[in-house]
C-alpha atoms as a PDB file:
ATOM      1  CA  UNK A   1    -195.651-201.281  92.758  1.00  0.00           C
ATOM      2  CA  UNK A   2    -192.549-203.634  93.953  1.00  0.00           C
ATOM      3  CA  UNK A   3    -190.699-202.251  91.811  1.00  0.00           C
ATOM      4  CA  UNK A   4    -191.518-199.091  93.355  1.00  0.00           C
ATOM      5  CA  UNK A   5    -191.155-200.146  97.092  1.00  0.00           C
ATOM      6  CA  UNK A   6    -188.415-200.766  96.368  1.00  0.00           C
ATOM      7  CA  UNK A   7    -186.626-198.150  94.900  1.00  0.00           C
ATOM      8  CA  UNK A   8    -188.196-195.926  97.474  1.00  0.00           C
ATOM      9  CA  UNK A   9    -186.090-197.998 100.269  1.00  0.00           C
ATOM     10  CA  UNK A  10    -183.108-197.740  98.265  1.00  0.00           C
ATOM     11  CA  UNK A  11    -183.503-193.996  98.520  1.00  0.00           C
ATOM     12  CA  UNK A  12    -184.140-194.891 101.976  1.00  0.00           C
ATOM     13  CA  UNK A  13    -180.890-195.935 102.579  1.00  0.00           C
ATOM     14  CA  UNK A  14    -179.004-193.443 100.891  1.00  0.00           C
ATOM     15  CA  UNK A  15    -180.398-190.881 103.110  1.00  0.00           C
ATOM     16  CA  UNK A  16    -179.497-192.870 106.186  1.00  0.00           C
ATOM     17  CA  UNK A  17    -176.062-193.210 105.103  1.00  0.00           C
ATOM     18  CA  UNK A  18    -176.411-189.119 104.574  1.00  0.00           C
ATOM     19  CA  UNK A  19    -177.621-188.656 107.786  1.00  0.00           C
ATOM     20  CA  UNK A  20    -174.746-190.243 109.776  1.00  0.00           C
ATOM     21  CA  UNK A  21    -172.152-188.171 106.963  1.00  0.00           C
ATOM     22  CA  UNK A  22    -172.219-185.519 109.470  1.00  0.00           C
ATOM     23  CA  UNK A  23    -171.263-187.335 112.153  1.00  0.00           C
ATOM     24  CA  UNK A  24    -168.559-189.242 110.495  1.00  0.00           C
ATOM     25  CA  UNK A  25    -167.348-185.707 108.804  1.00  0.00           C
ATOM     26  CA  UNK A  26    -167.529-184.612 112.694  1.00  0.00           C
ATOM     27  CA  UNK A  27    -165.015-187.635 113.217  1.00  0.00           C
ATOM     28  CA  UNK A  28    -162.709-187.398 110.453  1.00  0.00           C
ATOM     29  CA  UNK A  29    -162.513-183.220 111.362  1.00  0.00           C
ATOM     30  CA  UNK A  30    -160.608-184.738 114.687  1.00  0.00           C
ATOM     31  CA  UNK A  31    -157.721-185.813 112.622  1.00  0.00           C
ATOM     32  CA  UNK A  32    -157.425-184.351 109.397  1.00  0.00           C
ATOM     33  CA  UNK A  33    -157.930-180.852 108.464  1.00  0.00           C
ATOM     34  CA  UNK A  34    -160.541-179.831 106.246  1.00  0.00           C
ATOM     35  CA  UNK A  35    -159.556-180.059 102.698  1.00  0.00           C
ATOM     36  CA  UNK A  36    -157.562-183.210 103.063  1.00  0.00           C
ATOM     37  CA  UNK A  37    -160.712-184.643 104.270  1.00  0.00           C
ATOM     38  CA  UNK A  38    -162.978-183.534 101.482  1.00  0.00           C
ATOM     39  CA  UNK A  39    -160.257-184.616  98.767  1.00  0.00           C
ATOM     40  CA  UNK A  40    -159.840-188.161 100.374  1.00  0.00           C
ATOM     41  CA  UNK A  41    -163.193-188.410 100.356  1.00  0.00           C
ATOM     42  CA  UNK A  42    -164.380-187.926  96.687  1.00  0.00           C
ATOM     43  CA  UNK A  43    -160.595-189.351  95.239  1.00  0.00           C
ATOM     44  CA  UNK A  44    -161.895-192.790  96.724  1.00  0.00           C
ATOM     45  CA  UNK A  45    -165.487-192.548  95.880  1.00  0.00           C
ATOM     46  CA  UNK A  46    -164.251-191.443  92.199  1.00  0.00           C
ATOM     47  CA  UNK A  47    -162.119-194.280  91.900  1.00  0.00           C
ATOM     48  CA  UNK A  48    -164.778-196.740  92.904  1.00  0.00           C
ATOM     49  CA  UNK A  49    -167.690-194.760  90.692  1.00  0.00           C
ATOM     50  CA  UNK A  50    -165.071-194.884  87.742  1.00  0.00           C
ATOM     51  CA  UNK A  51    -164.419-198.615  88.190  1.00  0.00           C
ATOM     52  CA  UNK A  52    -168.217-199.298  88.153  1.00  0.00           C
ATOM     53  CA  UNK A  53    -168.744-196.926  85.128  1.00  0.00           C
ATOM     54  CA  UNK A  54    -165.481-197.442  83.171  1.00  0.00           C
ATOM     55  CA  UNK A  55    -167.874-198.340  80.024  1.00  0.00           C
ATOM     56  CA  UNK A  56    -169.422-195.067  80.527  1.00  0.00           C
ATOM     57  CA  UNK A  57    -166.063-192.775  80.958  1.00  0.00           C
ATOM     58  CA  UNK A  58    -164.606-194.352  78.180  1.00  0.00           C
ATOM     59  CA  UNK A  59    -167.120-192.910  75.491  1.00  0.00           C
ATOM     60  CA  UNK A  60    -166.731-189.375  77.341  1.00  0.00           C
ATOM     61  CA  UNK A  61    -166.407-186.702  75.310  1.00  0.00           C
ATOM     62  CA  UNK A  62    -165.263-182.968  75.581  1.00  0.00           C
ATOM     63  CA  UNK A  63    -168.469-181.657  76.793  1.00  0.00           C
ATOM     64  CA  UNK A  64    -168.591-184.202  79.581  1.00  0.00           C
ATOM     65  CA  UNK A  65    -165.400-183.003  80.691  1.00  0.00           C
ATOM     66  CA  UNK A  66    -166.463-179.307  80.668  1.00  0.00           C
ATOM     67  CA  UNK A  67    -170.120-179.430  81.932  1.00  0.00           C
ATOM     68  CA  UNK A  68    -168.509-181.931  85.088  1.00  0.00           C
ATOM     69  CA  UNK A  69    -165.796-178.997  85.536  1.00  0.00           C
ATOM     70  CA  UNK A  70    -168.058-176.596  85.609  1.00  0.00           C
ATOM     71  CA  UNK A  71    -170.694-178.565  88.153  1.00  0.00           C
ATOM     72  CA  UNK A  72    -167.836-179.639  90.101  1.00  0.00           C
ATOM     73  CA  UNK A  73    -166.496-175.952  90.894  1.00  0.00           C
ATOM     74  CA  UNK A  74    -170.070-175.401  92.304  1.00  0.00           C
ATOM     75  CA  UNK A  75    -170.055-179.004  93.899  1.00  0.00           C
ATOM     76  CA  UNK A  76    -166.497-177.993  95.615  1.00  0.00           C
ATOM     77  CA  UNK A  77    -168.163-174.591  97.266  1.00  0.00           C
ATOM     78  CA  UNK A  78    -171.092-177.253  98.977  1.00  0.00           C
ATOM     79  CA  UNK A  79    -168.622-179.563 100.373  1.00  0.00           C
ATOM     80  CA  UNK A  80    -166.290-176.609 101.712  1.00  0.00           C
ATOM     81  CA  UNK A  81    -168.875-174.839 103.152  1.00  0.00           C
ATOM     82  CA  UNK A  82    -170.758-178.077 104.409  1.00  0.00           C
ATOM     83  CA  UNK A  83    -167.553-179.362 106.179  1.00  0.00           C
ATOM     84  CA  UNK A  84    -166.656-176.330 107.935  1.00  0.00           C
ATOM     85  CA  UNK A  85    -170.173-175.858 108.713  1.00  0.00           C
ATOM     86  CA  UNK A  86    -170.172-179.569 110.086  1.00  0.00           C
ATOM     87  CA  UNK A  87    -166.823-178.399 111.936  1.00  0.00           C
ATOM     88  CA  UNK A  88    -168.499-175.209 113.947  1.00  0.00           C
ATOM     89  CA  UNK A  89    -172.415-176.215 114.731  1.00  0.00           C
ATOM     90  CA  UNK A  90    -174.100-179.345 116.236  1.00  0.00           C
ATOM     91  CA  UNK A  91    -174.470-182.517 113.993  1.00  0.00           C
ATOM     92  CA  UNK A  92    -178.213-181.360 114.424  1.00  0.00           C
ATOM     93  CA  UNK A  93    -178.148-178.447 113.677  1.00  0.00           C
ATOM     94  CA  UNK A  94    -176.161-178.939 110.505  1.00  0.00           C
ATOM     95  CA  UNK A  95    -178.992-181.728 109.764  1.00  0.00           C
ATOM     96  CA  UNK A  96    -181.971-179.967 109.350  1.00  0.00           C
ATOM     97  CA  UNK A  97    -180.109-176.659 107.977  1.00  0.00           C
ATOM     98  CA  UNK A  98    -178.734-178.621 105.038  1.00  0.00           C
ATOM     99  CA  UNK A  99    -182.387-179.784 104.381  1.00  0.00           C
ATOM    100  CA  UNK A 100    -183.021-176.064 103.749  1.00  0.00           C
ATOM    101  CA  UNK A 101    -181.883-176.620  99.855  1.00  0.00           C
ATOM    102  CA  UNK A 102    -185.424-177.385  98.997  1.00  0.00           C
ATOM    103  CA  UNK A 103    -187.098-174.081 100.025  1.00  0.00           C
ATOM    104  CA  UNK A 104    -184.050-172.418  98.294  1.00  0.00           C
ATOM    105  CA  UNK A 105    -184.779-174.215  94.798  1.00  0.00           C
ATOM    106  CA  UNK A 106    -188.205-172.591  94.344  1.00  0.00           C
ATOM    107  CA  UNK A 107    -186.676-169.246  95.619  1.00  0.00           C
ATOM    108  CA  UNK A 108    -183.946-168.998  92.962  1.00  0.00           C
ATOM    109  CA  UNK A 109    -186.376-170.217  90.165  1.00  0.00           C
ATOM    110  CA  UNK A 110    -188.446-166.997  91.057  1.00  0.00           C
ATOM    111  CA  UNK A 111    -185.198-164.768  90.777  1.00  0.00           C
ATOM    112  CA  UNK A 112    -183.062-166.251  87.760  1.00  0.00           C
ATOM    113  CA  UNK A 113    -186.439-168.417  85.771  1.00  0.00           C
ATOM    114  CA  UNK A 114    -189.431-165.736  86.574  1.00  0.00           C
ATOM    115  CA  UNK A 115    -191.206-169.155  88.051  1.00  0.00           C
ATOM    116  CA  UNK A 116    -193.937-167.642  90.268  1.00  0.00           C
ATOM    117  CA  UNK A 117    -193.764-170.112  93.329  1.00  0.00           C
ATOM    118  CA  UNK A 118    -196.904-171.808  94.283  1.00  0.00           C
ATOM    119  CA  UNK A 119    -198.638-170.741  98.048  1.00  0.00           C
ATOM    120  CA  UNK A 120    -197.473-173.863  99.661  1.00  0.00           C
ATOM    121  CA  UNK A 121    -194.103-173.009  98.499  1.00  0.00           C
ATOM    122  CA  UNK A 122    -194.156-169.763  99.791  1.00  0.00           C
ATOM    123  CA  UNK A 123    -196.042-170.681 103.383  1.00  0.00           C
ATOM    124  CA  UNK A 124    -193.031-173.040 103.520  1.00  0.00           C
ATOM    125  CA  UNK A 125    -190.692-170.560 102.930  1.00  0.00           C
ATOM    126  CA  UNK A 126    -192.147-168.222 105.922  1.00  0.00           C
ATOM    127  CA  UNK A 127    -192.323-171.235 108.023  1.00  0.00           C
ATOM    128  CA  UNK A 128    -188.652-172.138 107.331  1.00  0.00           C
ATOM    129  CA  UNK A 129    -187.374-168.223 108.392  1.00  0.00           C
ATOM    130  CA  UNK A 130    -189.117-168.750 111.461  1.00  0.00           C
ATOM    131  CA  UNK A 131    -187.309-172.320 111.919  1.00  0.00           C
ATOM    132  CA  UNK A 132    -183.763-170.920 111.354  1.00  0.00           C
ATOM    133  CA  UNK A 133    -184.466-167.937 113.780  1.00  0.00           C
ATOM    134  CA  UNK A 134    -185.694-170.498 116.791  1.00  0.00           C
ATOM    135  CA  UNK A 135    -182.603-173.086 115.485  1.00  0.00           C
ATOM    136  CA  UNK A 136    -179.437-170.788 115.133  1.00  0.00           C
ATOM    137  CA  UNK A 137    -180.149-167.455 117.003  1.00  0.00           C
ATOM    138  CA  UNK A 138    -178.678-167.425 120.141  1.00  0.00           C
ATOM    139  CA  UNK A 139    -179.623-164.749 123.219  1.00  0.00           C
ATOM    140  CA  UNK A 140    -177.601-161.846 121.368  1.00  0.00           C
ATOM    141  CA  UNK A 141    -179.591-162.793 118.639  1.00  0.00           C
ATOM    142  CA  UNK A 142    -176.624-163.541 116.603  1.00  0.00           C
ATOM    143  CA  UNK A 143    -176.554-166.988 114.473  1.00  0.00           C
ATOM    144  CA  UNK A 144    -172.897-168.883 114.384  1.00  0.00           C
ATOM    145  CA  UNK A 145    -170.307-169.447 111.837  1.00  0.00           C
ATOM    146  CA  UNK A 146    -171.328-173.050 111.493  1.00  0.00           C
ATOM    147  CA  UNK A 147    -174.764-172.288 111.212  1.00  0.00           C
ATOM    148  CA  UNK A 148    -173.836-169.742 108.536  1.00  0.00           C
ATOM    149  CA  UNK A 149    -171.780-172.277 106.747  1.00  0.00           C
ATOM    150  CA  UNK A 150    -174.497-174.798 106.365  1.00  0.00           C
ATOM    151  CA  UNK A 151    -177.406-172.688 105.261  1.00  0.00           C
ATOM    152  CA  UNK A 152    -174.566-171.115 102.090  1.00  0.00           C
ATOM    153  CA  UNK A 153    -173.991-175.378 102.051  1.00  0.00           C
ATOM    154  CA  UNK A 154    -177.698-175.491 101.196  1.00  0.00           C
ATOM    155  CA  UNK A 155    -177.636-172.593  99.226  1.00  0.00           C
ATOM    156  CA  UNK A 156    -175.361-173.785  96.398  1.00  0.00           C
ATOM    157  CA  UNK A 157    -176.478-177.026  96.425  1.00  0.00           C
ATOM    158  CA  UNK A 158    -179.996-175.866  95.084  1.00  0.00           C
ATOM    159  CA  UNK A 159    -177.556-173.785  92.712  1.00  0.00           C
ATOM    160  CA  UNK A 160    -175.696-177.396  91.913  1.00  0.00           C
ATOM    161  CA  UNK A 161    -179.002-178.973  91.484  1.00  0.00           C
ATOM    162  CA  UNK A 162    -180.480-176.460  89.129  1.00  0.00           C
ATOM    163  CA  UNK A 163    -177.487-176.089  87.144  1.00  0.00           C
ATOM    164  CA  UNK A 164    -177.506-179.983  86.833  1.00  0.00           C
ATOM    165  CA  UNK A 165    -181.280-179.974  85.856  1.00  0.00           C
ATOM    166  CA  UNK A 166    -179.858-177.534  83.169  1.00  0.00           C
ATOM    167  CA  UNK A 167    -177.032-179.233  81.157  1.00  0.00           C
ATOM    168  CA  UNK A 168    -177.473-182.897  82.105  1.00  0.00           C
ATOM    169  CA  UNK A 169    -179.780-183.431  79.977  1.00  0.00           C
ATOM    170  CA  UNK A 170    -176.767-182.682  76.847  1.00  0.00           C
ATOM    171  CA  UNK A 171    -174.446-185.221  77.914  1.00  0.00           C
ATOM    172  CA  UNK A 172    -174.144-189.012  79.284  1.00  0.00           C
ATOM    173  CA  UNK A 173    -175.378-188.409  83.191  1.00  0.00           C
ATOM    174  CA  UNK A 174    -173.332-191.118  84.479  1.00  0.00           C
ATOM    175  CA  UNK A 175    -170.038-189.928  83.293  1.00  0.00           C
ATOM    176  CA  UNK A 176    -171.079-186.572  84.190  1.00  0.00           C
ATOM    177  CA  UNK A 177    -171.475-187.665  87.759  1.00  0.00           C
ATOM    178  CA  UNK A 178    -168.307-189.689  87.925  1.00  0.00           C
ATOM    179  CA  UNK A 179    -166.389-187.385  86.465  1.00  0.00           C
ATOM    180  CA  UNK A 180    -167.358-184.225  89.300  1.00  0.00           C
ATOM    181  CA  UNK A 181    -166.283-186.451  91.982  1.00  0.00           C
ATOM    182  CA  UNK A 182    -162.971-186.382  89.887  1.00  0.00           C
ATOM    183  CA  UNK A 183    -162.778-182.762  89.911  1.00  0.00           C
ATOM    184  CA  UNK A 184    -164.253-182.300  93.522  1.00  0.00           C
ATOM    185  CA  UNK A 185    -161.161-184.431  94.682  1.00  0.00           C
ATOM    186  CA  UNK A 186    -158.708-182.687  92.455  1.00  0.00           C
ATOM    187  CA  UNK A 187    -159.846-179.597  93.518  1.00  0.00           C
ATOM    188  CA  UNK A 188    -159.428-179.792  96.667  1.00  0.00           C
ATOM    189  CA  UNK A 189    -156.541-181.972  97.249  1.00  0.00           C
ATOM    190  CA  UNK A 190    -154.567-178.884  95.385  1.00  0.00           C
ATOM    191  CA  UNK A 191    -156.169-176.753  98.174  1.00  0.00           C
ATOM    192  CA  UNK A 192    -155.208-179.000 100.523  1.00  0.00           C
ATOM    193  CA  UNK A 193    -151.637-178.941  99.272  1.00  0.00           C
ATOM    194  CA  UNK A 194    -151.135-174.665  99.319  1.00  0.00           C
ATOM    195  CA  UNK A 195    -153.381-174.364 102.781  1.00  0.00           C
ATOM    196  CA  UNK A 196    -152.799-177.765 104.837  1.00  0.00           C
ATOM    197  CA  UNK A 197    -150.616-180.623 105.052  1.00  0.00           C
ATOM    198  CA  UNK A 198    -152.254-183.260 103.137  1.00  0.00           C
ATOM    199  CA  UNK A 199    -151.685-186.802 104.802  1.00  0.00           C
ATOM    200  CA  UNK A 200    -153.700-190.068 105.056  1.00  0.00           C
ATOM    201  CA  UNK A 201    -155.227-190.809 108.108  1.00  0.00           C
ATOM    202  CA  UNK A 202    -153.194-192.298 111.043  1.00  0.00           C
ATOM    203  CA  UNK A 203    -155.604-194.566 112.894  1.00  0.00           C
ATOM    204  CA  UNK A 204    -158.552-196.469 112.302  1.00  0.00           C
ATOM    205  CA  UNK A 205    -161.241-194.430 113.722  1.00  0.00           C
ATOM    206  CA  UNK A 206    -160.021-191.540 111.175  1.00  0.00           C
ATOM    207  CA  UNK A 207    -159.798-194.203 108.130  1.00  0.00           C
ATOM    208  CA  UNK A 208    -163.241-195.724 109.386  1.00  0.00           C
ATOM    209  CA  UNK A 209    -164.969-192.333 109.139  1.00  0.00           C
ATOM    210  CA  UNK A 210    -163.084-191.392 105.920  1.00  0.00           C
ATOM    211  CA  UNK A 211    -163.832-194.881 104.156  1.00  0.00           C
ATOM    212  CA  UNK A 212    -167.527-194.714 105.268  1.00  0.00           C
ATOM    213  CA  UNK A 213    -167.925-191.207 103.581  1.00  0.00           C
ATOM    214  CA  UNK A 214    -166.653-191.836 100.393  1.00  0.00           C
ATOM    215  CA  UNK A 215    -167.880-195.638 100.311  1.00  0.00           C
ATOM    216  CA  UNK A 216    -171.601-195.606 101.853  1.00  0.00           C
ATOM    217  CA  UNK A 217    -172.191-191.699 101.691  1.00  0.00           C
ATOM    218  CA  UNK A 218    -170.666-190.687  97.732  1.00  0.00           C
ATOM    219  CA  UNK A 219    -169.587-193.579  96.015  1.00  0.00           C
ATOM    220  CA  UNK A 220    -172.552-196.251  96.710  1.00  0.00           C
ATOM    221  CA  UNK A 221    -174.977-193.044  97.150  1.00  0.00           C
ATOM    222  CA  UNK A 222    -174.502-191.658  93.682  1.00  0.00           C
ATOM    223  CA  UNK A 223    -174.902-195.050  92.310  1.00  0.00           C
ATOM    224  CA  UNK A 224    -177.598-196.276  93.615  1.00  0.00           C
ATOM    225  CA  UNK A 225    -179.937-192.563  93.023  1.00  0.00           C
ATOM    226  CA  UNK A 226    -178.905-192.733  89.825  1.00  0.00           C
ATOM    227  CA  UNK A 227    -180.471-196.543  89.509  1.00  0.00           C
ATOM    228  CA  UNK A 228    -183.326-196.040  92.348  1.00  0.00           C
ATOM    229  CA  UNK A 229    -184.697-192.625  90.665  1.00  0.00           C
ATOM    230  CA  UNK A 230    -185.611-194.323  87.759  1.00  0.00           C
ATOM    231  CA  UNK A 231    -188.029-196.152  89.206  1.00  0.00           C
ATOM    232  CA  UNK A 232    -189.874-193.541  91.447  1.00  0.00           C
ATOM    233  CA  UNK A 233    -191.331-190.202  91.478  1.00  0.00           C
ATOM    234  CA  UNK A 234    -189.502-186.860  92.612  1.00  0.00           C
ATOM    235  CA  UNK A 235    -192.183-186.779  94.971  1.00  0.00           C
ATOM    236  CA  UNK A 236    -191.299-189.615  96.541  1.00  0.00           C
ATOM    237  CA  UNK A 237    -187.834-188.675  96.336  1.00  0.00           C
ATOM    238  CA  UNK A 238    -187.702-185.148  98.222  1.00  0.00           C
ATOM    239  CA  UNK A 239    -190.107-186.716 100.582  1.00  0.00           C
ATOM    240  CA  UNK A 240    -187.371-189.355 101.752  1.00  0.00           C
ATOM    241  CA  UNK A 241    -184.557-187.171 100.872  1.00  0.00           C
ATOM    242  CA  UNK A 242    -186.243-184.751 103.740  1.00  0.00           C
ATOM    243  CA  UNK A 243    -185.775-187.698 106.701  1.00  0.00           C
ATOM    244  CA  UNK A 244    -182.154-186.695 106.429  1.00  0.00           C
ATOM    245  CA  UNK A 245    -181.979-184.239 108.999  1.00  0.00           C
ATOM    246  CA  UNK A 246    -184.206-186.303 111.203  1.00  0.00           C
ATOM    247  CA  UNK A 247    -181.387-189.801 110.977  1.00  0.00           C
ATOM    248  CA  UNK A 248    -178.729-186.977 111.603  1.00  0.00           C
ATOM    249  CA  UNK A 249    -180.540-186.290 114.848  1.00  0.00           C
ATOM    250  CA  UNK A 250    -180.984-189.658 116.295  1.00  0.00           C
ATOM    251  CA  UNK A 251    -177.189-190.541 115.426  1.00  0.00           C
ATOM    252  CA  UNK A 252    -176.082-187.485 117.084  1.00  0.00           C
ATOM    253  CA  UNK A 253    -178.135-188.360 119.982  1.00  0.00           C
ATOM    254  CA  UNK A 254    -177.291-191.662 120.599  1.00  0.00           C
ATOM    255  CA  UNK A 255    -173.804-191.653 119.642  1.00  0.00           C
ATOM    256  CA  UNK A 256    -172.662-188.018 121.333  1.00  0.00           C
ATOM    257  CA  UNK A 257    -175.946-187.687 123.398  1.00  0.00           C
ATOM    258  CA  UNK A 258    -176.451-184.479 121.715  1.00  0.00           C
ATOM    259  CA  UNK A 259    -179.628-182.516 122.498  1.00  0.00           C
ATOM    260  CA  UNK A 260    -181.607-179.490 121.217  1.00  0.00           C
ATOM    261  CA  UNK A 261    -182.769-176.957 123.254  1.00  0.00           C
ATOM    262  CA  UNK A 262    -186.587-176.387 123.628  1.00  0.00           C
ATOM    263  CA  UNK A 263    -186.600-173.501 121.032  1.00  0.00           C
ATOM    264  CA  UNK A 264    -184.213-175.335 118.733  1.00  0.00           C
ATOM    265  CA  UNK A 265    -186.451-178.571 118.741  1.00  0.00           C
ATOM    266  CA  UNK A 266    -189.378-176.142 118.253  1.00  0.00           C
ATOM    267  CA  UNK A 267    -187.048-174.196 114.948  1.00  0.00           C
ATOM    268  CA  UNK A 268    -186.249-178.254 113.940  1.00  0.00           C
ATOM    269  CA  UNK A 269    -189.791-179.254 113.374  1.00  0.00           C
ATOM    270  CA  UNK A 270    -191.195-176.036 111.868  1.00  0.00           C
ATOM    271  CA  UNK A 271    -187.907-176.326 109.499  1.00  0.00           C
ATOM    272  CA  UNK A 272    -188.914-180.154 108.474  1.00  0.00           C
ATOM    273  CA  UNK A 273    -192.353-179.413 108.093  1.00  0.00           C
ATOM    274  CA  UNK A 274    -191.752-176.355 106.128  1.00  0.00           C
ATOM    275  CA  UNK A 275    -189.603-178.751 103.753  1.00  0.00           C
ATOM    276  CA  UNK A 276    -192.500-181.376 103.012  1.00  0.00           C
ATOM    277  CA  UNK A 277    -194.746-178.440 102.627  1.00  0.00           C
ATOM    278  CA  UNK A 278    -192.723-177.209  99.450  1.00  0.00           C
ATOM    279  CA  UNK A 279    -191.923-180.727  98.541  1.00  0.00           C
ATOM    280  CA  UNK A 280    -196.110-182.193  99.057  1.00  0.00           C
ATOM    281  CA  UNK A 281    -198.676-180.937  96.509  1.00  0.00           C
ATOM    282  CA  UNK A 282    -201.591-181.244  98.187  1.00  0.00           C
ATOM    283  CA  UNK A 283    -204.003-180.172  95.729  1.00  0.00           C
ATOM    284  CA  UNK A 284    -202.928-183.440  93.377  1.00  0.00           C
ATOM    285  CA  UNK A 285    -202.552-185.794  96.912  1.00  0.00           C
ATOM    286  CA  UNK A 286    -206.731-184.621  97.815  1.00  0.00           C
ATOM    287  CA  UNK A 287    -207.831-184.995  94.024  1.00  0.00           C
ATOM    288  CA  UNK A 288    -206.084-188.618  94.224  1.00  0.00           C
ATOM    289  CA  UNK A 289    -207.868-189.954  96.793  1.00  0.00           C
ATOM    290  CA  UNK A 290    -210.946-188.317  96.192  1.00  0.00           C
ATOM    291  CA  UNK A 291    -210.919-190.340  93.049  1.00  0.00           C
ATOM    292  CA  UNK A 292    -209.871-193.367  94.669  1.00  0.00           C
ATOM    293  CA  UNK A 293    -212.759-192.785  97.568  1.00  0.00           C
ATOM    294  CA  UNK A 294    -214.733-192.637  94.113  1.00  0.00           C
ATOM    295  CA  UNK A 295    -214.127-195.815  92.473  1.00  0.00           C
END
């Protein structure tokens, strides 16, 4: 049970440092444009993954290479779209809209794996259409680029994690995951190159925010899941994964003094409770402690 505890504050922590990513993405974006931003970000946290899992990279083979191209093309689309979603909506806002990846998970088993979704997946579902609407619609009933951005953000990332659920299981997971932050950085640092000006940051409020990303928010993140989730359930871990929106809140309001409106806090808590009503089986949680109650 320690050992469990603990793991589940590990995961804690990793989705604190995700929570203040957007606001540190928000940062960096006041300095350096956006592909030079994402490839500083995951060339540094790839050289510090590959110098923790050299042992790892060294036995890589072929596959690894192609399976961590392939996942890192999809990987590339999430951080594009989550940066200049970041860039055009409220740190909230971009918070609780990323969280929408676990309602879109069951929704693209149904369409590509014929996986009929259970009834508190599809209550959550409603419940999350309704939370977008009161979130990102403004008075012309139109939603924003940024909020746009983020919800394709969450989109592919349920792709990424599906995909990843699909061919990890082939090749060594660690190189695998080292190498996509490779090709995430390669990617688009040669984006950068034929759409920007790639430079490195000129002051220390642009390195702090770039440092912190690819230190606290890839690098040590990736790690550290890959170690805590070993030693937990994925219950536990979409439940604490789904705080993330809620940290991205309080940092935007206490460090920009950002504020929903009435409807948006109203579309914020329908979207978070819609995501730990997909993530909670409640039929297993009430048979639990019914047996407990029992003994």
């Amino acid at each position: 049970m320690k050992t469990q505890l603990r793991a589940d504050l590990m995961l804690l922590m990793i989705t604190f440092f995700w929570g203040a990513s957007i606001l540190l993405t928000k940062i960096g974006l006041n300095y350096t444009q956006e592909y030079n931003l994402i490839s500083l970000r995951f060339i540094i946290a790839f050289l510090l993954s590959a110098i923790v899992f050299y042992k790892h990279l060294i036995k890589t083979d072929f596959k690894t290479v192609k399976y961590a191209f392939i996942l890192a093309s999809i990987l590339f689309i999430v951080y594009v779209f989550a940066t200049f979603g970041t860039k055009y909506t409220s740190v909230s806002n971009a918070g609780f809209l990323f969280s929408l990846t676990v309602i879109f998970i069951p929704v693209l088993s149904t369409i590509f794996l014929k996986q009929k979704p259970e009834k508190n997946v599809v209550f959550g579902i409603v419940l999350a259409i309704v939370g977008i609407g009161l979130l990102t619609l403004n008075n012309e009933l139109k939603t924003g680029y940024g909020d746009l951005f983020c919800i394709l953000c969450a989109l592919f990332y349920a792709v990424h994690i599906m995909v990843t659920g699909t061919i990890a299981k082939h090749v060594n997971s660690i190189s695998l995951g080292v190498l996509q932050l490779g090709f995430v950085g390669l990617f688009s640092f040669i984006f950068s190159i034929f759409m920007e000006t790639p430079r490195l940051p000129n002051n220390s409020e642009s390195w702090f925010s770039i440092l912190a990303l690819s230190i606290f928010c890839t690098a040590i993140a990736f790690i550290v899941q890959i170690i805590a989730q070993q030693y937990t359930s994925p219950t536990h871990t979409g439940l604490i994964f789904s705080l993330e929106p809620v940290f991205s809140a309080v940092f935007a309001f206490f460090f920009t003094g950002e504020t929903l409106t009435y409807k948006g806090y109203i579309g914020a808590t329908l979207l978070l409770t819609s995501v730990l009503i997909a993530e909670l089986d409640f039929k297993s949680l009430l048979k639990l402690n019914f047996k407990k109650y029992i003994e």
